[in-house]
N, C-alpha and C. Protein backbone atom coordinates (compact mmCIF):
# COMPACT_ATOMS: atom_id res chain seq x y z
N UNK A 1 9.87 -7.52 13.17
CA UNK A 1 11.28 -7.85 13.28
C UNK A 1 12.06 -6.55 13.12
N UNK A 2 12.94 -6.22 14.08
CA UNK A 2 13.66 -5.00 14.28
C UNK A 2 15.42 -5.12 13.42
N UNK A 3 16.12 -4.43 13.31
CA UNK A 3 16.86 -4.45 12.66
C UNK A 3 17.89 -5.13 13.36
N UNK A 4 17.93 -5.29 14.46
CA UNK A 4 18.94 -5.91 15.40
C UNK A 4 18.84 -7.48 15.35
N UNK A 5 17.12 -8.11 14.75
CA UNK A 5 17.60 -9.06 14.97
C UNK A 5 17.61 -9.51 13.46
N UNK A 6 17.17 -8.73 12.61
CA UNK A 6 17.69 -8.82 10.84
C UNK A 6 19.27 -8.93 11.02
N UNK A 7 19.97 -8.43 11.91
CA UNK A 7 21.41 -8.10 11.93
C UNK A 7 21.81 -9.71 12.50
N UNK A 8 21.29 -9.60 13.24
CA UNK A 8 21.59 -11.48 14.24
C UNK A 8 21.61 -12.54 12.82
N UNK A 9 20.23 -12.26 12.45
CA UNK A 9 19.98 -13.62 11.91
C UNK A 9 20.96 -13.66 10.48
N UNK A 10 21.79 -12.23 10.27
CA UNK A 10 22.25 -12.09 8.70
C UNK A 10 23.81 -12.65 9.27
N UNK A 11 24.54 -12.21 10.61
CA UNK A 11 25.55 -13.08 11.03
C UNK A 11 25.19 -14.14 11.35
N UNK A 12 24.29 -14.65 11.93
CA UNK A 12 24.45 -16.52 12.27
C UNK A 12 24.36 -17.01 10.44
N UNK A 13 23.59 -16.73 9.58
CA UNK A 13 23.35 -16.97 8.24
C UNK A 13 24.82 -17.07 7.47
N UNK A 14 25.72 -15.93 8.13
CA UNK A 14 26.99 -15.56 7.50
C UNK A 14 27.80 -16.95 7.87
N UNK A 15 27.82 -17.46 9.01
CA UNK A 15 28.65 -18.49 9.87
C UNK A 15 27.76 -19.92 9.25
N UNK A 16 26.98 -19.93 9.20
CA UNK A 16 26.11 -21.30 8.34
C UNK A 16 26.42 -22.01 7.52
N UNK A 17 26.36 -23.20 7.18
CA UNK A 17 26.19 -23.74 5.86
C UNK A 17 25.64 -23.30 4.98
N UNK A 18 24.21 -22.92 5.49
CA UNK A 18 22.77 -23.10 4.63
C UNK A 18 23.28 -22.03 3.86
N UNK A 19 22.77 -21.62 2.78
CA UNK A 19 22.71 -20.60 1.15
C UNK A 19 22.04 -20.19 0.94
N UNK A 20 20.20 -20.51 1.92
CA UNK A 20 19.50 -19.89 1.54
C UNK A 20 18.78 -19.81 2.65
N UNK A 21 17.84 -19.00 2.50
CA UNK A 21 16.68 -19.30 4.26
C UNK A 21 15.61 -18.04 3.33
N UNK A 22 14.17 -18.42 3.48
CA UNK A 22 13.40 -17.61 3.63
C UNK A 22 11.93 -17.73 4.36
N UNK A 23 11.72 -16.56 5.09
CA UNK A 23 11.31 -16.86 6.58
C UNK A 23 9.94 -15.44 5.96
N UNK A 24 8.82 -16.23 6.37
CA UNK A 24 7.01 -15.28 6.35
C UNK A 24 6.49 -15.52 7.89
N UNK A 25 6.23 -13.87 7.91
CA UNK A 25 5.69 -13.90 9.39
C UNK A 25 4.43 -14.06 9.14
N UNK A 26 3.52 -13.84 10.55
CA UNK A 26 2.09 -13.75 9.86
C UNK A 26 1.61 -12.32 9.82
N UNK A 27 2.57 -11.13 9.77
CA UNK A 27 1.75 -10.19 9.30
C UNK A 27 1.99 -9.65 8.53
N UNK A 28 2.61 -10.76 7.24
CA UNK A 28 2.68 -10.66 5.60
C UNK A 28 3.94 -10.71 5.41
N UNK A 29 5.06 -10.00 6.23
CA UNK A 29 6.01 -9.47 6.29
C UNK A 29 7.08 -10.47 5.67
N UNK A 30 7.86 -10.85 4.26
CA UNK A 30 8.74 -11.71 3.81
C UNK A 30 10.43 -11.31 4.29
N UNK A 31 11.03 -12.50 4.71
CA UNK A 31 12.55 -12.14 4.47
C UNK A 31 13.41 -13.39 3.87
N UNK A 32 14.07 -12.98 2.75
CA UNK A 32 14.75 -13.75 2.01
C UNK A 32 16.60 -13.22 1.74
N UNK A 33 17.24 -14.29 2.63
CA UNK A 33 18.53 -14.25 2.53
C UNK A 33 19.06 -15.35 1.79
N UNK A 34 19.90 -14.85 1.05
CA UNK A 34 20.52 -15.91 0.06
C UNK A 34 22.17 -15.62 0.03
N UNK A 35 22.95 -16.47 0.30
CA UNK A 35 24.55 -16.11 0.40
C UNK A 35 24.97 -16.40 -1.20
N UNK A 36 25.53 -15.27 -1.77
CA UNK A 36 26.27 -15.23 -3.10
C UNK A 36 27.57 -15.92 -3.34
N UNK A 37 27.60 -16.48 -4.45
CA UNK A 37 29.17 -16.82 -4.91
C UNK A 37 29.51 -15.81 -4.93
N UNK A 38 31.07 -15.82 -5.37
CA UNK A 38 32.09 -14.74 -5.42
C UNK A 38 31.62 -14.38 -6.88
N UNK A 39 31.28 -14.91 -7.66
CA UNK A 39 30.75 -14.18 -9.27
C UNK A 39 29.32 -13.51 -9.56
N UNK A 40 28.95 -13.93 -7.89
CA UNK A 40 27.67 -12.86 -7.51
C UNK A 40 27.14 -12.00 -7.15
N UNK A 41 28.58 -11.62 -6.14
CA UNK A 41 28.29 -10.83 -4.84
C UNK A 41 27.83 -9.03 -5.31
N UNK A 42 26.67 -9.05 -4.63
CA UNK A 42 26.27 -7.90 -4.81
C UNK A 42 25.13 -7.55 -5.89
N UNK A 43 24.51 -9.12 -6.19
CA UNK A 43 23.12 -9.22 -7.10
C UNK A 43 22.45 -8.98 -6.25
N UNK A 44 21.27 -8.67 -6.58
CA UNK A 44 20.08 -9.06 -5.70
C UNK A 44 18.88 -9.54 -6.62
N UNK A 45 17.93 -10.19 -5.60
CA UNK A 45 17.77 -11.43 -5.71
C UNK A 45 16.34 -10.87 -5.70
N UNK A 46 15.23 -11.34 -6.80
CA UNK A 46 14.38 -11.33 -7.30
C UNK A 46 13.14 -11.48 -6.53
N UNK A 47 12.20 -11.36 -5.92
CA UNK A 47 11.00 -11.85 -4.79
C UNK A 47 10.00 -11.34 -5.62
N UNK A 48 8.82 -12.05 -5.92
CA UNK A 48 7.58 -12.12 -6.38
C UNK A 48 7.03 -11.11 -5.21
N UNK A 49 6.30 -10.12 -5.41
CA UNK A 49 5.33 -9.24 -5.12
C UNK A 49 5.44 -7.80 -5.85
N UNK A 50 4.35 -6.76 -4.91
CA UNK A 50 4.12 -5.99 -5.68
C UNK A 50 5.20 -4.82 -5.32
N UNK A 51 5.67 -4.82 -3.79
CA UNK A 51 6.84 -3.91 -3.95
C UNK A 51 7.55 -4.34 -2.59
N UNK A 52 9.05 -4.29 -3.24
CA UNK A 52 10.19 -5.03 -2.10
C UNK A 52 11.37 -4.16 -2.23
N UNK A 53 11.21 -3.98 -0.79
CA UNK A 53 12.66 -3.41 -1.18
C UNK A 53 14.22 -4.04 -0.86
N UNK A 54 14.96 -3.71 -1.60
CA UNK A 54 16.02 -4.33 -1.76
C UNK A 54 17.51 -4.01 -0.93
N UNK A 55 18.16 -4.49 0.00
CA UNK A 55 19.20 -3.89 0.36
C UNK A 55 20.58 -4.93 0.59
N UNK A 56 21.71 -4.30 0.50
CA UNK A 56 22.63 -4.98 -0.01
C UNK A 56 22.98 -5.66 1.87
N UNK A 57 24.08 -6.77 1.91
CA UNK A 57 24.44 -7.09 3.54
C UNK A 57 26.03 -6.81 3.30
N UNK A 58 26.15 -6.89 4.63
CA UNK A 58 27.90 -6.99 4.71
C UNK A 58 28.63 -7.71 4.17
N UNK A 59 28.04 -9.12 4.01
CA UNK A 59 28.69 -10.35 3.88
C UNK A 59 28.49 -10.36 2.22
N UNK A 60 27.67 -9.83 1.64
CA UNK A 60 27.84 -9.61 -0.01
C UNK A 60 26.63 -10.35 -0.32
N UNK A 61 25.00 -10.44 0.95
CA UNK A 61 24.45 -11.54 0.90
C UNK A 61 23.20 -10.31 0.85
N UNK A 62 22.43 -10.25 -0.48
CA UNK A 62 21.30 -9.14 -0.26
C UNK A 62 20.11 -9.67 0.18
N UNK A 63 19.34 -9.01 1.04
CA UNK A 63 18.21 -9.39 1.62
C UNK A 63 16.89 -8.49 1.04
N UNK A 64 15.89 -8.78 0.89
CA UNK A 64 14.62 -7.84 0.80
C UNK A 64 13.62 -8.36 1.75
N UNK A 65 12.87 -6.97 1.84
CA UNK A 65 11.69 -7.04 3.03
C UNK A 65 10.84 -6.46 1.99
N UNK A 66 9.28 -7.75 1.94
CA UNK A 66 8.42 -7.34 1.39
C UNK A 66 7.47 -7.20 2.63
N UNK A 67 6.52 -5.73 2.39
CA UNK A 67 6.11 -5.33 3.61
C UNK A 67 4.55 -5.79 3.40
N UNK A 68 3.75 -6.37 3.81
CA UNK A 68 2.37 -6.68 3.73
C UNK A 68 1.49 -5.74 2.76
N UNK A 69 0.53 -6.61 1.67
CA UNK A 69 0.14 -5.92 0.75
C UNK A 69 -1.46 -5.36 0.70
N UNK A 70 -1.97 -4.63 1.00
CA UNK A 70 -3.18 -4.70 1.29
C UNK A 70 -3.88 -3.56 0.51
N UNK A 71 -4.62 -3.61 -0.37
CA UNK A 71 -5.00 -2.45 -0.96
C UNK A 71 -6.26 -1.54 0.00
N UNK A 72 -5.73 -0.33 -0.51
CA UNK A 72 -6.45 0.63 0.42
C UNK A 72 -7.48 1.77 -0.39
N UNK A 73 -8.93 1.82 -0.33
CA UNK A 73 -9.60 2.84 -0.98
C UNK A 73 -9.83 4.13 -0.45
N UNK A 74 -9.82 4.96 -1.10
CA UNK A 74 -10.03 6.78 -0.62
C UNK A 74 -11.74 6.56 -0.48
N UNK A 75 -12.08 7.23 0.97
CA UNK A 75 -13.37 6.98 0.75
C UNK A 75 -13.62 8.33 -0.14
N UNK A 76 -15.04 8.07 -0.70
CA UNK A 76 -15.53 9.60 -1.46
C UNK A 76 -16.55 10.53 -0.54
N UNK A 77 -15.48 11.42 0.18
CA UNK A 77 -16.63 12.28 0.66
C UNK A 77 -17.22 13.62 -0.20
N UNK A 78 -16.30 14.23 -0.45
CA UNK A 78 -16.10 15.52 -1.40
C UNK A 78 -15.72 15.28 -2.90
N UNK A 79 -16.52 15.48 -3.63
CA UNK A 79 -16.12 14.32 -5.32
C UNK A 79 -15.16 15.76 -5.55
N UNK A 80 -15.20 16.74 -5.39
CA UNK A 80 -14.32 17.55 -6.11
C UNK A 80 -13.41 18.03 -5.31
N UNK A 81 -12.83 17.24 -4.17
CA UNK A 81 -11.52 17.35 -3.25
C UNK A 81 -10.58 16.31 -3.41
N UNK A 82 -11.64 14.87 -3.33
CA UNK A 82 -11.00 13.54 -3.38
C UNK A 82 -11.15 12.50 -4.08
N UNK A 83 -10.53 11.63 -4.69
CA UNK A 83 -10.69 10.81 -6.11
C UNK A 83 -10.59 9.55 -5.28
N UNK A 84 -11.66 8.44 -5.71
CA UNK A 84 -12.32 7.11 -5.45
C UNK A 84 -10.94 6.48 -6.39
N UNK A 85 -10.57 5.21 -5.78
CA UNK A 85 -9.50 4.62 -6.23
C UNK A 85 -8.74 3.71 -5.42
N UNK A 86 -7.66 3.10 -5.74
CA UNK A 86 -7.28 2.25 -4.99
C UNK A 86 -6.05 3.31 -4.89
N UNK A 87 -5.51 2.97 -3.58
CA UNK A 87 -3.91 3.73 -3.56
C UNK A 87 -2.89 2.88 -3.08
N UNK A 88 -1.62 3.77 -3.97
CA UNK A 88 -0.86 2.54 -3.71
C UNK A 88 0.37 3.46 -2.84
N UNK A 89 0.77 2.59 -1.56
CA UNK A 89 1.42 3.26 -0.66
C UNK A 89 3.00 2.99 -0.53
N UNK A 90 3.71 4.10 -0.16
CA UNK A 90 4.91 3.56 -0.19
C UNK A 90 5.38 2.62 1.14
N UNK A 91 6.11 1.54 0.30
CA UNK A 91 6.69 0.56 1.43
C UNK A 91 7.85 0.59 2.12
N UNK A 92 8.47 2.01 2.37
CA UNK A 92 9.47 2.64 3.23
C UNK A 92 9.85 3.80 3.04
N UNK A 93 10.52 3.88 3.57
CA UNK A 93 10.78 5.75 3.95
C UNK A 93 12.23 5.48 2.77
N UNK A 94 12.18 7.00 2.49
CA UNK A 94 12.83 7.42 1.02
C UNK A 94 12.64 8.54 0.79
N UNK A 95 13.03 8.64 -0.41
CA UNK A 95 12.93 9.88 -1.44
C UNK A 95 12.42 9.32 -2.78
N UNK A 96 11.34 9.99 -2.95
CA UNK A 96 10.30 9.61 -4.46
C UNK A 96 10.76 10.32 -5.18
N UNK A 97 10.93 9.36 -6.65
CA UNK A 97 11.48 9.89 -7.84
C UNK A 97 10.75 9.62 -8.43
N UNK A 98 10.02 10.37 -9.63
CA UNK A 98 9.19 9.95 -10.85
C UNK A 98 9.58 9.50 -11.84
N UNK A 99 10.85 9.60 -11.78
CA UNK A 99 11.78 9.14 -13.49
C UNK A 99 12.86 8.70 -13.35
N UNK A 100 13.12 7.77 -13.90
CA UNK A 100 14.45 7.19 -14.01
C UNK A 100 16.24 7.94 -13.64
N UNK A 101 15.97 9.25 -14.46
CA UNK A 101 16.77 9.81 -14.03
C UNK A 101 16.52 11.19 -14.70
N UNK A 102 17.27 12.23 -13.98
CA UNK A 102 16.94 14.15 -14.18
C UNK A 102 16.38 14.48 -15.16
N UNK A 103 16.98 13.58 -16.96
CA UNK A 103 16.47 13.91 -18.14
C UNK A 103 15.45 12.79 -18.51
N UNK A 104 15.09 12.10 -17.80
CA UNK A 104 14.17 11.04 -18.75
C UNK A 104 12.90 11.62 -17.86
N UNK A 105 11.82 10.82 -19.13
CA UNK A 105 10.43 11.42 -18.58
C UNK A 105 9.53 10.79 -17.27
N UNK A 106 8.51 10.87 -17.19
CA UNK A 106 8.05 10.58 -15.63
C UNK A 106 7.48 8.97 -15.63
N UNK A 107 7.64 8.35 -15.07
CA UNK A 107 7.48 7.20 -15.72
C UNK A 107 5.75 6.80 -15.47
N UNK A 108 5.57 7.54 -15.03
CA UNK A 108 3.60 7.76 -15.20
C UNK A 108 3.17 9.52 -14.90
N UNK A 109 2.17 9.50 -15.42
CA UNK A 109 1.68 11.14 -14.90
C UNK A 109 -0.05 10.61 -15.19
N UNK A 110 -0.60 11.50 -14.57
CA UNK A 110 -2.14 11.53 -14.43
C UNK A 110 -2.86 11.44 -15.71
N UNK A 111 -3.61 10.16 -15.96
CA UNK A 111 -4.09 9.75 -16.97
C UNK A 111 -3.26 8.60 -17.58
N UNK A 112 -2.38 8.41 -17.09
CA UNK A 112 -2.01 7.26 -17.43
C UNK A 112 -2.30 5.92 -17.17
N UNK A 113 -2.69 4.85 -18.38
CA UNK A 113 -2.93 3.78 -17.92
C UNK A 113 -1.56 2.99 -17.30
N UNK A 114 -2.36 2.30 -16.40
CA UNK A 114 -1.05 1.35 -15.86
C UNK A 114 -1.44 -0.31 -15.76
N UNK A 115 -1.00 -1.14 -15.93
CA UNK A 115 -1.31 -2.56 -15.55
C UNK A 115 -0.57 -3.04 -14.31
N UNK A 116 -0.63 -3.87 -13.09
CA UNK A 116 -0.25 -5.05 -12.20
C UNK A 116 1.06 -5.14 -13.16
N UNK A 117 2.71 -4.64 -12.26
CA UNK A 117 3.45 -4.68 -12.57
C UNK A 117 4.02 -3.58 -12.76
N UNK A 118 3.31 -2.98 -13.11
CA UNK A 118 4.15 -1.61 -14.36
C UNK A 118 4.95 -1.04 -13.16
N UNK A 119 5.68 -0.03 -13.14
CA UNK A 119 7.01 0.94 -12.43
C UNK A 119 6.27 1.83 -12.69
N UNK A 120 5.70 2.12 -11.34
CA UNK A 120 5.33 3.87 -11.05
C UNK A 120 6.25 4.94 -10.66
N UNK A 121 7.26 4.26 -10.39
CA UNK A 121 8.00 5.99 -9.27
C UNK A 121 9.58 4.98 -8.83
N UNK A 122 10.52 5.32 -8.24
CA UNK A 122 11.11 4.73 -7.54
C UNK A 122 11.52 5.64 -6.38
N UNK A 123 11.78 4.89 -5.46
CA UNK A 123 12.23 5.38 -4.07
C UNK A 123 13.65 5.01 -3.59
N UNK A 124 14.27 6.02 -3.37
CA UNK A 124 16.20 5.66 -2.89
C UNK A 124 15.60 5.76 -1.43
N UNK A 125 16.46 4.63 -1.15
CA UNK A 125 16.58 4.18 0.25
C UNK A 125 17.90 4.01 0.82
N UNK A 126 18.88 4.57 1.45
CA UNK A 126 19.87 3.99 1.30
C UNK A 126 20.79 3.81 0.40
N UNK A 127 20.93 4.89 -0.48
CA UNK A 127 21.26 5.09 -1.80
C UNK A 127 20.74 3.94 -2.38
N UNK A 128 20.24 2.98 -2.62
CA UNK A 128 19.93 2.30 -3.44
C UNK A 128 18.43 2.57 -4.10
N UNK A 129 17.99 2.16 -5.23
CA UNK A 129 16.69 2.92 -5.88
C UNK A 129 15.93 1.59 -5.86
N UNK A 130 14.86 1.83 -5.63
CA UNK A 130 13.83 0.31 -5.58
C UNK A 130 12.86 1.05 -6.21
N UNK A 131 12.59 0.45 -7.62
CA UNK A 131 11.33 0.68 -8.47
C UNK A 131 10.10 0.19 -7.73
N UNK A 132 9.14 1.08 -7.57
CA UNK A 132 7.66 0.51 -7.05
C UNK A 132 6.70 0.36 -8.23
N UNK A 133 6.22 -1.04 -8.42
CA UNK A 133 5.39 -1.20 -9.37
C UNK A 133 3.71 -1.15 -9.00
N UNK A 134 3.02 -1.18 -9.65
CA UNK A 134 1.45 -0.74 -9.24
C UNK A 134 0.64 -1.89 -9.02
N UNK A 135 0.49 -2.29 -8.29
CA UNK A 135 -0.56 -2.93 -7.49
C UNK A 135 -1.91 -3.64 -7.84
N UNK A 136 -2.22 -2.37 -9.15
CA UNK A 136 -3.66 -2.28 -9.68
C UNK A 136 -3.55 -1.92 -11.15
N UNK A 137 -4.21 -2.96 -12.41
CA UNK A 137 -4.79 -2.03 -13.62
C UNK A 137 -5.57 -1.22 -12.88
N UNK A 138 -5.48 -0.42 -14.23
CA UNK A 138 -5.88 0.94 -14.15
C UNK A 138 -5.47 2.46 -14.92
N UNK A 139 -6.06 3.19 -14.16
CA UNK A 139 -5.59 4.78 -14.99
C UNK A 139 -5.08 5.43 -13.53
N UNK A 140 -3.96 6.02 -13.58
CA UNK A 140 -3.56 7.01 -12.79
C UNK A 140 -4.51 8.51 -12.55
N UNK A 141 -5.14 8.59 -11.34
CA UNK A 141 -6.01 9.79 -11.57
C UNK A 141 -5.54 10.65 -10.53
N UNK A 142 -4.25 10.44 -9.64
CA UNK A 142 -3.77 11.50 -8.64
C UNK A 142 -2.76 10.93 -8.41
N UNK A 143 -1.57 12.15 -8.42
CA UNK A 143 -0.23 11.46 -8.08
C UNK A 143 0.30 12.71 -6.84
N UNK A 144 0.21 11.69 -5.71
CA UNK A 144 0.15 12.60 -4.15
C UNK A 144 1.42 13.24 -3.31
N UNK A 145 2.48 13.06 -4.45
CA UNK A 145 3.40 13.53 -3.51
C UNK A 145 4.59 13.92 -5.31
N UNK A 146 5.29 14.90 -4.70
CA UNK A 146 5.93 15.65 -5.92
C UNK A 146 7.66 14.71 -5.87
N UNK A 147 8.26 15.25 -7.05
CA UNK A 147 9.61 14.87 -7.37
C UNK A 147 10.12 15.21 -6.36
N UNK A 148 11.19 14.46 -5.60
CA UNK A 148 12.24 14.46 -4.66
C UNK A 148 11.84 14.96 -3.49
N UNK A 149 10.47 14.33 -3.19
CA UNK A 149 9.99 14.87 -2.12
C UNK A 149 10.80 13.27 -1.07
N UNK A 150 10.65 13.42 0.73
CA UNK A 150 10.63 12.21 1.36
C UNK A 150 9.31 12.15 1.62
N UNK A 151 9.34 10.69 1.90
CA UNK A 151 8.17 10.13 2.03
C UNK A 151 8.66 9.05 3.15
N UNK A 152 7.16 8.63 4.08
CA UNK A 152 7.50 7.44 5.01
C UNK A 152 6.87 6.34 4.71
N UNK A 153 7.20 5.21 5.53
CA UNK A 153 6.66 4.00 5.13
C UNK A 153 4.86 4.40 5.18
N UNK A 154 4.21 4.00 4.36
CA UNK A 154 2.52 3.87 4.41
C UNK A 154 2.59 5.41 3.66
N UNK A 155 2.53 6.06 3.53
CA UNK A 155 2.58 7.23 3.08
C UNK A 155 1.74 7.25 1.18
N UNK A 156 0.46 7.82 0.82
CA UNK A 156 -0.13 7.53 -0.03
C UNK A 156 0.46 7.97 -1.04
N UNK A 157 1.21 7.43 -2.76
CA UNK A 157 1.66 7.79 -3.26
C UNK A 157 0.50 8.21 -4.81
N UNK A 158 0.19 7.12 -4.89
CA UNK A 158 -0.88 7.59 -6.59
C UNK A 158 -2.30 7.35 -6.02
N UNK A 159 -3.30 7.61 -6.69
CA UNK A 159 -4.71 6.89 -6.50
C UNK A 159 -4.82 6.08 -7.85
N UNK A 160 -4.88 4.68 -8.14
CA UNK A 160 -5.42 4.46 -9.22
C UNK A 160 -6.73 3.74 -9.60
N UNK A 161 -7.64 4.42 -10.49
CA UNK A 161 -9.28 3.93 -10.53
C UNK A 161 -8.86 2.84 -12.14
């Protein structure tokens, strides 16, 4: 689904009754529009998975696209080039941040354990910041891309074993 017709379906949604609509393709891909009260406008709205990103609409109606979740392993060819692990990839193009903000600390670094859930990094999209949480328990054993670097959608961000 291209943005033109995310754009269609967020005006016919705008002109609607309905308050809510959420629509799964089959190649994982979620979209969930929900129209806000006036004591709302400009929440956004919560979706179960492991990373979604979040963006605000015109109409004051935020939508997220969760992008298909599929875990991916590094094969091991070279043990002392490349680390065996699951990786967890970013789900759009951005700018990777490791920390909350300039003075706070990184919100993982190598050797860190992590559990299903935890906030590895966040990514501004659109000025807005979408925390990416990890995919996998585990220990952080490679973190593949530096502070304020961009990054694109699929793009490998940690390895975690």
């Amino acid at each position: 689904m291209d943005y033109k017709e995310i754009k269609k379906l967020m005006d016919d949604m705008g002109e609607s009754k309905l308050s809510e609509i959420e629509i799964e393709f089959p190649d994982g891909i979620k979209i969930k529009i929900k129209k806000d009260s006036d004591e709302h406008k400009n929440t956004v709205i919560p979706m179960h998975g492991p990373q979604t990103s979040m963006m605000p609409l015109e109409y004051g109606m935020p939508y997220q696209v969760t992008p298909p979740s599929v875990p991916a392993t590094v094969p091991s060819e070279d043990k002392t080039n490349v680390k065996e692990g699951n990786v967890v990839k970013s789900p759009m193009v951005g700018t990777f941040y490791s920390k909350p903000s300039p003075t706070a600390e990184c919100f993982v670094q190598v050797g860190s354990k992590v559990k299903k859930g935890d906030t590895l990094c966040i990514i501004e999209a659109m000025k807005l910041m979408n925390e990416i949480e990890s995919e996998f328990d585990g220990e952080i054993v490679e973190i593949l891309v530096k502070d304020s670097e961009m990054v694109d959608y699929g793009k490998p961000l940690f390895i975690i074993k």
